[in-house]
Structures are given as C-alpha cells and as structure tokens.
C-alpha atoms as a PDB file:
ATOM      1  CA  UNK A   1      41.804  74.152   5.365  1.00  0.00           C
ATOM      2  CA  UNK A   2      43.629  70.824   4.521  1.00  0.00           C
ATOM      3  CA  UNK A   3      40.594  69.129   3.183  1.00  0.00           C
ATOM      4  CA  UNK A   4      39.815  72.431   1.011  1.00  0.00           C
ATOM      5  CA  UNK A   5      43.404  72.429  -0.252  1.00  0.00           C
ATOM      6  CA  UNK A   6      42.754  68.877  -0.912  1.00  0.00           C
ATOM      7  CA  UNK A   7      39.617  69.014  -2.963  1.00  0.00           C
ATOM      8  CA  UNK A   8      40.981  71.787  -5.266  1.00  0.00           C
ATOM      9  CA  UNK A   9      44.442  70.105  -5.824  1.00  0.00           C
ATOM     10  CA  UNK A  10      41.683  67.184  -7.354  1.00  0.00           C
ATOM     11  CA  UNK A  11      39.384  69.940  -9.627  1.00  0.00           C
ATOM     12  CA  UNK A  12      42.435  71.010 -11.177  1.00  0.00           C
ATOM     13  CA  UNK A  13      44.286  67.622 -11.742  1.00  0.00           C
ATOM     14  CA  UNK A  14      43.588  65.627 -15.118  1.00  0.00           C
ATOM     15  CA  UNK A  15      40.412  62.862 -15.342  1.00  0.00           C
ATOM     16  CA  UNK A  16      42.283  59.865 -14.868  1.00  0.00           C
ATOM     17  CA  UNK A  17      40.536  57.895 -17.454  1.00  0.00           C
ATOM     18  CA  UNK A  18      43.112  55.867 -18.742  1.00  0.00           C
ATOM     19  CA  UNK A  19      43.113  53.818 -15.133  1.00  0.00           C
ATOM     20  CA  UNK A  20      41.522  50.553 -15.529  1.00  0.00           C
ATOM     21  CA  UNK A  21      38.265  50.144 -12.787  1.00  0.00           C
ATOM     22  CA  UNK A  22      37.657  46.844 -11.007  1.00  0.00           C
ATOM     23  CA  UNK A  23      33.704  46.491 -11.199  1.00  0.00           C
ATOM     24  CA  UNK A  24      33.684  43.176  -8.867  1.00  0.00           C
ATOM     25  CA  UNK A  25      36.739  40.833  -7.042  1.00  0.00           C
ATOM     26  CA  UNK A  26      37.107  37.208  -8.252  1.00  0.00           C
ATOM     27  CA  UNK A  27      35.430  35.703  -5.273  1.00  0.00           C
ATOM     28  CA  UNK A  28      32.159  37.645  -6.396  1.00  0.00           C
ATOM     29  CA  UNK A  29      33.176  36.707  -9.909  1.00  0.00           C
ATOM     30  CA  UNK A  30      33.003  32.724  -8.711  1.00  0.00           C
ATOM     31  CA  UNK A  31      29.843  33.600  -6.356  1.00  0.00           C
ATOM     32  CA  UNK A  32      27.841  34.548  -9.949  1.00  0.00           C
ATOM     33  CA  UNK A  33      29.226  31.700 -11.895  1.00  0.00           C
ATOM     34  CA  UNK A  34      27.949  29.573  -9.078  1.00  0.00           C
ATOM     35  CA  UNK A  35      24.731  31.024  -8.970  1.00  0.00           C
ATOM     36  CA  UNK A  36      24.265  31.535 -12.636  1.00  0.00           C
ATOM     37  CA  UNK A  37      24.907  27.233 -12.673  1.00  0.00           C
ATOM     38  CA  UNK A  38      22.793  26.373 -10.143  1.00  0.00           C
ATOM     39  CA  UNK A  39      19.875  28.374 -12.020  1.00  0.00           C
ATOM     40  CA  UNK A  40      20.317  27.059 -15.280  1.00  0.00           C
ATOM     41  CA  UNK A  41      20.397  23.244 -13.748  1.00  0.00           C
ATOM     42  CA  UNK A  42      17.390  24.159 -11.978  1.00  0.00           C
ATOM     43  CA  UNK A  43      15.787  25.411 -15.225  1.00  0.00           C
ATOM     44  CA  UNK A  44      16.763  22.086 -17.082  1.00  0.00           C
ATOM     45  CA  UNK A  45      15.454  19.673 -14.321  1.00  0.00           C
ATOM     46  CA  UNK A  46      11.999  21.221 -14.113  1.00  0.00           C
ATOM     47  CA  UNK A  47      11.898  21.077 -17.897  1.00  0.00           C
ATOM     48  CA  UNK A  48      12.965  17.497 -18.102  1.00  0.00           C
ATOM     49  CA  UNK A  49      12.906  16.084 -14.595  1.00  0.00           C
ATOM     50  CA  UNK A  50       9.688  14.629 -12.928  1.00  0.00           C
ATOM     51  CA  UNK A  51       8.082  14.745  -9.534  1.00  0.00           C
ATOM     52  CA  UNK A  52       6.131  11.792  -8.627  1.00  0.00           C
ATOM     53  CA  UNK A  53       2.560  12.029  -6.521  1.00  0.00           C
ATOM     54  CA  UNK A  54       1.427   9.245  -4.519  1.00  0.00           C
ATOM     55  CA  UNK A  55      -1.469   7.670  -2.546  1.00  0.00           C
ATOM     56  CA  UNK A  56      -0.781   5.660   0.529  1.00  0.00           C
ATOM     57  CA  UNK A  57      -2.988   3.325   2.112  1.00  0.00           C
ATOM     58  CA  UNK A  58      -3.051  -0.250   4.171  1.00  0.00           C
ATOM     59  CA  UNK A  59      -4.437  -3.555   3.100  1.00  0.00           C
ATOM     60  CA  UNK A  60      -4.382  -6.825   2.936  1.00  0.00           C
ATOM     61  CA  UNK A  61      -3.045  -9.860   0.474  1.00  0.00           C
ATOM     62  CA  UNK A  62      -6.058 -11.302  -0.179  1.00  0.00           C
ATOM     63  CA  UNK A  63      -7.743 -14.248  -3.278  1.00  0.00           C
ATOM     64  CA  UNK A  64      -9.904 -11.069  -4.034  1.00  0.00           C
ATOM     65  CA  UNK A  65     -12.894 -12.975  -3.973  1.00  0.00           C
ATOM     66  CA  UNK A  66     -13.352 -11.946  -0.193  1.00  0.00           C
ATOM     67  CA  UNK A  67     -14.478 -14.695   3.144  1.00  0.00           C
ATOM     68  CA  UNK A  68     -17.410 -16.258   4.702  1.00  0.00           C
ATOM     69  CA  UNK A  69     -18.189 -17.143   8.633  1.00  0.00           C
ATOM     70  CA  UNK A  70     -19.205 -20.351   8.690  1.00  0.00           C
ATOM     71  CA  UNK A  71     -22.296 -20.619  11.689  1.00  0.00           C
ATOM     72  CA  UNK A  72     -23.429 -23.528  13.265  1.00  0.00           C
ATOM     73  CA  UNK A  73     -27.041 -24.533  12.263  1.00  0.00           C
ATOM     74  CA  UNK A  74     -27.683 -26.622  15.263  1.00  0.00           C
ATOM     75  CA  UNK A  75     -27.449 -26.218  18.669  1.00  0.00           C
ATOM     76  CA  UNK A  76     -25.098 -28.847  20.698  1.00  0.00           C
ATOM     77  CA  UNK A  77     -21.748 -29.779  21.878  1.00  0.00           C
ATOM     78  CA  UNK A  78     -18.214 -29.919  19.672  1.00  0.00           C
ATOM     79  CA  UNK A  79     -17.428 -33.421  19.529  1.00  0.00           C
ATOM     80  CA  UNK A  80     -14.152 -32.718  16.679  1.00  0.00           C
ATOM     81  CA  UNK A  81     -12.272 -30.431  14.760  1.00  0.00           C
ATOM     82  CA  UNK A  82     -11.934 -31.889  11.403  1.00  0.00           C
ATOM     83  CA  UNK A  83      -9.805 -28.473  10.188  1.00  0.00           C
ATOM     84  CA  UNK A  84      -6.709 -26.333  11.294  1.00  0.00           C
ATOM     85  CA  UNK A  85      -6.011 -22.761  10.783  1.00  0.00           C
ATOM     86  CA  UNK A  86      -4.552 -21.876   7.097  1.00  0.00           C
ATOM     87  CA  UNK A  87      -5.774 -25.450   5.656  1.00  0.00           C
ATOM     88  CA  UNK A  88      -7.638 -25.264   1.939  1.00  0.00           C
ATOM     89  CA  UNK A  89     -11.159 -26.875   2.000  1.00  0.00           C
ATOM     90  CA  UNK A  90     -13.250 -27.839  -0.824  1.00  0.00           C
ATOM     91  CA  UNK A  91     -17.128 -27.297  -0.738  1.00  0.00           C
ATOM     92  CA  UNK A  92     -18.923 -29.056   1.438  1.00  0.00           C
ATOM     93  CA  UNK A  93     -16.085 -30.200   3.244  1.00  0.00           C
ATOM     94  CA  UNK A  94     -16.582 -31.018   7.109  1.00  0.00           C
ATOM     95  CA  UNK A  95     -15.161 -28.673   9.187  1.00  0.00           C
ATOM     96  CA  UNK A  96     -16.676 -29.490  12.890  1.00  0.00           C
ATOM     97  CA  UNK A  97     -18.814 -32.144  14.246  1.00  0.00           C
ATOM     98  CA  UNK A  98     -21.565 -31.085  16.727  1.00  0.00           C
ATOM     99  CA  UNK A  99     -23.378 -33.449  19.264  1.00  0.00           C
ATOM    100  CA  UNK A 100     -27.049 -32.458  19.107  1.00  0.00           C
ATOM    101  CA  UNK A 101     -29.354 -33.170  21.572  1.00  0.00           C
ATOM    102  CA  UNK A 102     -30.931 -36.744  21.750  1.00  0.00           C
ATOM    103  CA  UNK A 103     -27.525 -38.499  21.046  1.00  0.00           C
ATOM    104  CA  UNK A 104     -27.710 -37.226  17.198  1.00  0.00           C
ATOM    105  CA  UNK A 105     -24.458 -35.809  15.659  1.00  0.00           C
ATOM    106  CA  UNK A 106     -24.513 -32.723  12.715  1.00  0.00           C
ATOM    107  CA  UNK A 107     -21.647 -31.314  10.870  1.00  0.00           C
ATOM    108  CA  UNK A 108     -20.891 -28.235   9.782  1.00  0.00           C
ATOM    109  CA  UNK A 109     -19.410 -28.026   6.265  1.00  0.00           C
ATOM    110  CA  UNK A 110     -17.886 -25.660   3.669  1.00  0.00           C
ATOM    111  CA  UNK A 111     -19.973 -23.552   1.994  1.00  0.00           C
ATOM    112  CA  UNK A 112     -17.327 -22.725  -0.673  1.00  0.00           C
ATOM    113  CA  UNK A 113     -13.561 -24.089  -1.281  1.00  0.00           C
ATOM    114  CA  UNK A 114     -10.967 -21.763   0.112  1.00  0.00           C
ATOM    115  CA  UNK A 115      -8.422 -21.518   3.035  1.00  0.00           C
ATOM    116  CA  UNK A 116      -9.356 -21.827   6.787  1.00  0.00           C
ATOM    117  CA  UNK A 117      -8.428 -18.351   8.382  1.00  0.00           C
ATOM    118  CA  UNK A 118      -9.571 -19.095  11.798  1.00  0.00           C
ATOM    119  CA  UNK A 119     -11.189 -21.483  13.674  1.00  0.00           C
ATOM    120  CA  UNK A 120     -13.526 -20.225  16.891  1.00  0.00           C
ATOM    121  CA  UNK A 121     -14.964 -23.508  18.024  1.00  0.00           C
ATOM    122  CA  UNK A 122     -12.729 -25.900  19.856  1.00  0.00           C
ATOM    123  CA  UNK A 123     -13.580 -29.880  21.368  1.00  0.00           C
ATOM    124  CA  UNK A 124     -16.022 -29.277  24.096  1.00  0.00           C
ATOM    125  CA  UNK A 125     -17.423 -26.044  23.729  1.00  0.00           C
ATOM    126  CA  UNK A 126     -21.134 -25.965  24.011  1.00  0.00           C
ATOM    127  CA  UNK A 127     -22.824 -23.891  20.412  1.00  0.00           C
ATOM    128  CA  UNK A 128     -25.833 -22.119  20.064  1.00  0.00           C
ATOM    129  CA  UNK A 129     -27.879 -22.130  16.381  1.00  0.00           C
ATOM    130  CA  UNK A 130     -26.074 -19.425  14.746  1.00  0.00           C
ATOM    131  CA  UNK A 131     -22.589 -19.256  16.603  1.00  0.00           C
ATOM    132  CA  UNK A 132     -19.406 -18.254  14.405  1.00  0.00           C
ATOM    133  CA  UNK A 133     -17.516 -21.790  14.011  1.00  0.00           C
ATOM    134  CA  UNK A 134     -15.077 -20.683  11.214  1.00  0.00           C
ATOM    135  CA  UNK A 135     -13.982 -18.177   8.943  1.00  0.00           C
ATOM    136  CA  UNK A 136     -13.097 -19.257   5.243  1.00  0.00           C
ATOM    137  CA  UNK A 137     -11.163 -16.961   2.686  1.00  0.00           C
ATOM    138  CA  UNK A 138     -12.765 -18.048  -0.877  1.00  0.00           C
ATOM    139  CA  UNK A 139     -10.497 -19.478  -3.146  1.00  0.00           C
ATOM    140  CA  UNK A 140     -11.699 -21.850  -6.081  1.00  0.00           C
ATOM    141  CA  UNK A 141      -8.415 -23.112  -7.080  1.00  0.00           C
ATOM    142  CA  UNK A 142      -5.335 -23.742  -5.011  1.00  0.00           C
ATOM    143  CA  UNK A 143      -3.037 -22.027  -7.115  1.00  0.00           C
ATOM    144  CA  UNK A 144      -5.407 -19.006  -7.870  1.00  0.00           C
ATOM    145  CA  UNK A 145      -2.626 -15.881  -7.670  1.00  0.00           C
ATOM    146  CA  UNK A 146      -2.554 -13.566  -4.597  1.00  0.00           C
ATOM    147  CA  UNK A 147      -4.175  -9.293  -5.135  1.00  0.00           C
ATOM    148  CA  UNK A 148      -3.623  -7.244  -2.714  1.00  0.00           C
ATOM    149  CA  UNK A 149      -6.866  -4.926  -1.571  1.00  0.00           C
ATOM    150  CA  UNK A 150      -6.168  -1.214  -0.308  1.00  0.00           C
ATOM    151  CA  UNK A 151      -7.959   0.809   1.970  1.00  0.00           C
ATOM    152  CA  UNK A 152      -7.429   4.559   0.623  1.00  0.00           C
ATOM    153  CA  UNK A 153      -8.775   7.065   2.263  1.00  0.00           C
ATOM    154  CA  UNK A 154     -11.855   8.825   0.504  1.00  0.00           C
ATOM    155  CA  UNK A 155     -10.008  12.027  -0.191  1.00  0.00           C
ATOM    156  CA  UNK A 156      -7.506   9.747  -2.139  1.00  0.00           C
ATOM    157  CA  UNK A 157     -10.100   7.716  -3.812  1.00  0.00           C
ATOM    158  CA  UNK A 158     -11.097  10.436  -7.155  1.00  0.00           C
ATOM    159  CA  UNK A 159      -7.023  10.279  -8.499  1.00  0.00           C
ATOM    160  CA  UNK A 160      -7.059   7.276  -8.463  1.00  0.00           C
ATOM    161  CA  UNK A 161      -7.138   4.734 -11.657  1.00  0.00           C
ATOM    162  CA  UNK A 162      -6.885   1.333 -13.403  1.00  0.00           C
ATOM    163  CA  UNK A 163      -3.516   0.958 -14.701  1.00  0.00           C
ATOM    164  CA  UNK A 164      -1.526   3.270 -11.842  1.00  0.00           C
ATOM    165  CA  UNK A 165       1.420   1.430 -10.237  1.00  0.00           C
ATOM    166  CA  UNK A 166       1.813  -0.126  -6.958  1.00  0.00           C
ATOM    167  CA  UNK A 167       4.431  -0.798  -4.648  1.00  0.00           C
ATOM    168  CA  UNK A 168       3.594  -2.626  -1.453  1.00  0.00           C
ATOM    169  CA  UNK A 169       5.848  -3.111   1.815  1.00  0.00           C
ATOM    170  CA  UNK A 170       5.206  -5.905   4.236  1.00  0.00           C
ATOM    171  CA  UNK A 171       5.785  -5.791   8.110  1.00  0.00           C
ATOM    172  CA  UNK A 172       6.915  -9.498   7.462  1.00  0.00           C
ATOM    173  CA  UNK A 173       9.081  -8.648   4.906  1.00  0.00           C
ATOM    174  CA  UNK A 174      11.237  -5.784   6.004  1.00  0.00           C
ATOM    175  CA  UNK A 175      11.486  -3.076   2.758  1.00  0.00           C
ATOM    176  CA  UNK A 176      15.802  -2.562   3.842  1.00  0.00           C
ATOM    177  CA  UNK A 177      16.233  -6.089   3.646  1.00  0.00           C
ATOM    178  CA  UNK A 178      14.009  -7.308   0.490  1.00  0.00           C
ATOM    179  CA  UNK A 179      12.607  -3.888  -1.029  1.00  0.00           C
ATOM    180  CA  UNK A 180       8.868  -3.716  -1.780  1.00  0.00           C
ATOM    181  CA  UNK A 181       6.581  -5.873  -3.993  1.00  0.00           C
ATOM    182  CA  UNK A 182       5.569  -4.312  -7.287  1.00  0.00           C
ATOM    183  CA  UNK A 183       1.729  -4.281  -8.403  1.00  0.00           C
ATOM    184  CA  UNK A 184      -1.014  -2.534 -10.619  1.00  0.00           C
ATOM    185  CA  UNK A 185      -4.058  -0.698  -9.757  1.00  0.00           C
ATOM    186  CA  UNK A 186      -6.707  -3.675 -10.855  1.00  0.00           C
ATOM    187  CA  UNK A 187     -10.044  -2.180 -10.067  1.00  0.00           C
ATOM    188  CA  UNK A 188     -10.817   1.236  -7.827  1.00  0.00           C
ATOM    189  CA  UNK A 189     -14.213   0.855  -6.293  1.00  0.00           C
ATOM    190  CA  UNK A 190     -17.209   3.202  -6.922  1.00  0.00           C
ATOM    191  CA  UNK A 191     -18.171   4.019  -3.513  1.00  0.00           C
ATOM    192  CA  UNK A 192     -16.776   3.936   0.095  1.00  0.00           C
ATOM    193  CA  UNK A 193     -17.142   0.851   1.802  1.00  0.00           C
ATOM    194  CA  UNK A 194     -18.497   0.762   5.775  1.00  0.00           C
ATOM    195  CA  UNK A 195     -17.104  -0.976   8.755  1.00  0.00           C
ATOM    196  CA  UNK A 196     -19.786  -4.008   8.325  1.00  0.00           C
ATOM    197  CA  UNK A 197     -18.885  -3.946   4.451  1.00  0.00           C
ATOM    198  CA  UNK A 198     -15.349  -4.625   5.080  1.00  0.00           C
ATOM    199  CA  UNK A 199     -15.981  -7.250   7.755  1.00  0.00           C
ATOM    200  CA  UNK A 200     -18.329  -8.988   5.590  1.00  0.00           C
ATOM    201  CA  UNK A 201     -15.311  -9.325   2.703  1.00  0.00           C
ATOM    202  CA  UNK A 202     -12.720  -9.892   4.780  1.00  0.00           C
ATOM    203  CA  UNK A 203     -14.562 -12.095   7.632  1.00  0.00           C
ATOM    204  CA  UNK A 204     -12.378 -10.133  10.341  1.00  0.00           C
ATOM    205  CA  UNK A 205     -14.272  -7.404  12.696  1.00  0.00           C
ATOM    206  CA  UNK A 206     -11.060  -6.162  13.855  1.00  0.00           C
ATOM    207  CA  UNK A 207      -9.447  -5.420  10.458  1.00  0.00           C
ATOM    208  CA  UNK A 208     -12.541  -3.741   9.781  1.00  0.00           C
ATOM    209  CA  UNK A 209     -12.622  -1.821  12.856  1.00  0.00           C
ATOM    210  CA  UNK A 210      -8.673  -0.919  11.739  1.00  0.00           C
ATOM    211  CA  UNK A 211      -9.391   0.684   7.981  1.00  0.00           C
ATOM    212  CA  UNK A 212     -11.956   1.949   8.899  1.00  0.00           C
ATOM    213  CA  UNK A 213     -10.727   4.124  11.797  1.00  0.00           C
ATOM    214  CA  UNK A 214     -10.050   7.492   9.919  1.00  0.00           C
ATOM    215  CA  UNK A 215     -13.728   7.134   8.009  1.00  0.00           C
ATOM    216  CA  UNK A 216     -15.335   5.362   5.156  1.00  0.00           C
ATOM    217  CA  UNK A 217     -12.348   4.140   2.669  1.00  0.00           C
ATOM    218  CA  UNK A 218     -12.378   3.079  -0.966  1.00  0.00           C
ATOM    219  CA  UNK A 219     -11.536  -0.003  -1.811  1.00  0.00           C
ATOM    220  CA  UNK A 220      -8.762  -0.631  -4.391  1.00  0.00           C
ATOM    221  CA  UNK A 221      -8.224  -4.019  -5.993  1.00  0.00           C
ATOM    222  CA  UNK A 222      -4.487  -4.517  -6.979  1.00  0.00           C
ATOM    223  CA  UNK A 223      -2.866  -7.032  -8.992  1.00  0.00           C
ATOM    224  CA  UNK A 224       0.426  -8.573  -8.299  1.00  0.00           C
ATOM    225  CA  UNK A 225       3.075  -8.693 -10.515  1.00  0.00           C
ATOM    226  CA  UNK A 226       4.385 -12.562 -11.344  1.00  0.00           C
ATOM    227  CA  UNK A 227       7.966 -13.332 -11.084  1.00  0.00           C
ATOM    228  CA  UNK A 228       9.577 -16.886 -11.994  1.00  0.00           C
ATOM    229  CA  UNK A 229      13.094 -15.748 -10.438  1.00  0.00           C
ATOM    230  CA  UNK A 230      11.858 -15.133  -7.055  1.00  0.00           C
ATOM    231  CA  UNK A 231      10.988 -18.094  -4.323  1.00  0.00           C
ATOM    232  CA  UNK A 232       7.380 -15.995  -3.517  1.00  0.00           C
ATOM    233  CA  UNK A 233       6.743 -16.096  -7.284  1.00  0.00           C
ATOM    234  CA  UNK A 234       6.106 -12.452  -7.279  1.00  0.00           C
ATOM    235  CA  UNK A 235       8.394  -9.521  -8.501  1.00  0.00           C
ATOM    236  CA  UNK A 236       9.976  -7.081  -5.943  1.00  0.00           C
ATOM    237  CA  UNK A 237      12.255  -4.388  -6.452  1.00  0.00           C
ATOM    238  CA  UNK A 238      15.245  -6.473  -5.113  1.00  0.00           C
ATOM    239  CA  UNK A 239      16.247  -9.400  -7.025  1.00  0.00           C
ATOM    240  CA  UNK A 240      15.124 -12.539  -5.014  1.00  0.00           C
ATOM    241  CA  UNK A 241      13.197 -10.832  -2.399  1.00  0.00           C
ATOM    242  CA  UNK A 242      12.284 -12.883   0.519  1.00  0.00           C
ATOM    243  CA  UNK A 243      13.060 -16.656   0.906  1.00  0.00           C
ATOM    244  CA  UNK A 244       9.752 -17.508   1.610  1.00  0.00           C
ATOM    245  CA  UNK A 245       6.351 -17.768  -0.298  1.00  0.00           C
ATOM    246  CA  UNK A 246       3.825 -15.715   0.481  1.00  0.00           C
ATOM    247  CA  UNK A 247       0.161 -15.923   2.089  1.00  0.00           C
ATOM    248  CA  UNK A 248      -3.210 -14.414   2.078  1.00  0.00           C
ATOM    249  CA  UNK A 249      -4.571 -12.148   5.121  1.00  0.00           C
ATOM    250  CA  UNK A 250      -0.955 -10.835   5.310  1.00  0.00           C
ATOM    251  CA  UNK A 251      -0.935  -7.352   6.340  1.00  0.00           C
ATOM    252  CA  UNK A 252       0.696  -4.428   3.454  1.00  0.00           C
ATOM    253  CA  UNK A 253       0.958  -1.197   2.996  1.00  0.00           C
ATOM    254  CA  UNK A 254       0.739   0.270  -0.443  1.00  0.00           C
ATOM    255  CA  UNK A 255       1.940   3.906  -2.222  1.00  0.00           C
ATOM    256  CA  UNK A 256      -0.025   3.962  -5.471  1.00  0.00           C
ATOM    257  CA  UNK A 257       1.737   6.325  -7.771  1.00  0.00           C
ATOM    258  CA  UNK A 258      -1.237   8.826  -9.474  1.00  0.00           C
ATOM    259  CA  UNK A 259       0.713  11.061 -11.037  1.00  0.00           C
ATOM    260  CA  UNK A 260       4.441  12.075 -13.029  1.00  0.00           C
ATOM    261  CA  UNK A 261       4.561  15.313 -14.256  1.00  0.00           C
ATOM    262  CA  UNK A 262       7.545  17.994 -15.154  1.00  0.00           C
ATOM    263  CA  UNK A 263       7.896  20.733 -12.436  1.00  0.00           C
ATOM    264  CA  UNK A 264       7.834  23.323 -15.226  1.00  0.00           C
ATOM    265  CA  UNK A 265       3.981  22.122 -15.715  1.00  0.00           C
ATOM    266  CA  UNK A 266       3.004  23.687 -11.975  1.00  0.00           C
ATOM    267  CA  UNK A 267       3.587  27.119 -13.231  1.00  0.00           C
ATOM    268  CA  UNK A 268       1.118  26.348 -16.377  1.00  0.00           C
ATOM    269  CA  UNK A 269      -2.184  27.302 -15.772  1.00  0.00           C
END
C-alpha cells in the first residue's frame, strides 16, 4: 500500500519541468574532450605524417669492382712471401716465389692492381699447379672511393630502386656510439646471384656460404656518401663519426628505405 500511495501522490503532482537535468558529470565531460583530441590528432598525423618502409640486408664495403684468387701455375716449394695481408699491388706485381723442380724458381704475380685480402701460401709449404696462393680485391687506383654491396633477400629485391636511401651500421663501428653511415641505392641487380657467384666477386667461400644462407639474394650496389668533416671521409648521421678511416671487406648491415607515404593513403584503394 505505501508504494501505491506513493505512485499516485507522483500522477497527481505537477511535471517538474522547470528543474535543470544533468545529461553527463564533468569527469565524463573531460573523458570526451580527451577522446575527441586524441581523434582529431590522429586524423591530422595520418593526413600529414609519414610512415617509412624499409629493406634490410648484410654486406660488405667493398671497391665494387669485386676480387680474384690468385693460383699458382707451377708446381714447387714457397721459397718467399713478397706481400702481407691488406697491402695494394699493382699488376704484375710479385706476390710469392715458388722453387720448381730442377733448381728453377717461378713467381706468381698480380693479375690486376688492388689490395691483398688474404694470403694462403706461407715459406715452406709445398704447391700444386692450381693451388689458391692469394686473394686480391680489384682496385685500379688507391684512392678509388669505398660502395658498399647488399645482399637483400629476393622477396625484397622488386621494391627496390636506384636513387632509394641507405643507412649502414658497422659491427666495428658501434651505431650508439657513432650512428650509421649514410648511402644511396647505386645499382639493384637483375637477377639473384648463387653461392659460387658471390664467391667469385668477393673471393671469400665463407661470406658466400653466409648471404647466401636464407636462398639466392640480389645484389645491391650502394654508393657512399663523401664527407670532408669526418676522419673516414664519409658522412654519418653523427657529426665526426668514428676516429678511424675505413676499409674494404668490412662487414655492414644496411636498411634501404623503399618507401614514405601518408597513413591516410592505406585506406585509398
């Protein structure tokens, strides 16, 4: 009976329209301002913000005009080493001296000039015709700039493009310490390359055997940009980068960027 006497005393009072209503508290007031914000700076960035796409890949600081095992063409004994390790050679310049049988000495020379990557034969050791002596990076001139050559994974190969930046990283050269060396996409090669292809270029089995792990890669050819303010004479994204010049066969890894484009474009079709 009290809730009936309750509900009739309300039928028979006045509408009560002149009380204000409260459609929503401050905090809920805030909570929409917030979220209202945070929408319309989302809406601005993918109008005028960009998302960058990338490629990433390991190579090699190279002369770009690839290395050649030097063989023995005689059979015999080492008698000298007339090289070390990292030395530049001009053509035809002795490398190794082999005792041939009957007394007779031959040497083994440069076919091209470039820089001595490795030496296999040592004083003493007994070669066959044929046997690996050295391994010599081409270079024709001694202050011919550094590239850099990538191995990018097929897949990665098609957005790829002459033109595209580069930044490298080198284990030598920590990327905290000196930041990463800036480059351009020279060349992007038209096929994949096999194991024996890359050993051929770069006169090293083992790198081969290392980029080409995952499957048949693309080369890509990348240029290194020059820098008169920096002791390496290249440009990094620090200001000096590292206090020490640079060398080919060095080890890098590369992000080549392929693409900068407004989020606001995804939704296009």
């Amino acid at each position: 009976m009290q809730f009936r006497q309750q509900a009739l005393t309300k039928l028979q009072s006045p509408e009560e329209l002149d009380l204000p209503v409260r459609l929503a508290r401050p905090r809920g007031l805030l909570t929409l301002a917030v979220t209202l914000a945070a929408m319309a700076a989302g809406a601005l960035w993918a109008v005028t913000g960009y998302v960058t796409s990338t490629v990433a890949a390991p190579g090699i600081l190279t002369y770009g005009q690839g290395s050649y095992v030097l063989q023995s063409p005689v059979a015999g004994q080492v008698t000298a080493v007339l090289a070390q390790e990292g030395q530049r050679v001009e053509a035809d310049a002795p490398l190794v001296r082999v005792r041939i049988a009957h007394g007779g000495t031959d040497t083994v020379r440069a076919i091209a000039a470039g820089r001595v990557t490795s030496l296999t034969a040592a004083i003493g050791a007994v070669v066959t015709t044929g046997s690996d002596v050295a391994t010599v990076e081409r270079a024709a001139h001694p202050h011919d700039p550094l590239l850099a050559v990538l191995y990018v994974p097929a897949s990665g190969g098609p957005s790829l493009a002459p033109g595209q930046p580069v930044d490298l990283s080198l284990p030598s050269a920590p990327e905290q310490t000196y930041g990463v060396l800036h480059g351009t996409v020279k060349a992007v090669g038209r096929g994949t390359q096999s194991r024996r292809q890359i050993a051929a270029f770069l006169g090293d089995p083992q790198l081969a055997e290392q980029f080409s792990h995952d499957g048949q890669p693309v080369a890509v050819l990348v240029t290194l940009r020059t820098s008169h303010h920096t002791t390496s004479g290249y440009a990094w994204s620090s200001p000096s980068g590292p206090p020490f010049t640079l060398t080919s066969m060095t080890p890098a890894n590369g992000s080549v960027r392929v693409a900068r484009q407004h989020p606001a474009q995804w939704l296009l079709p």
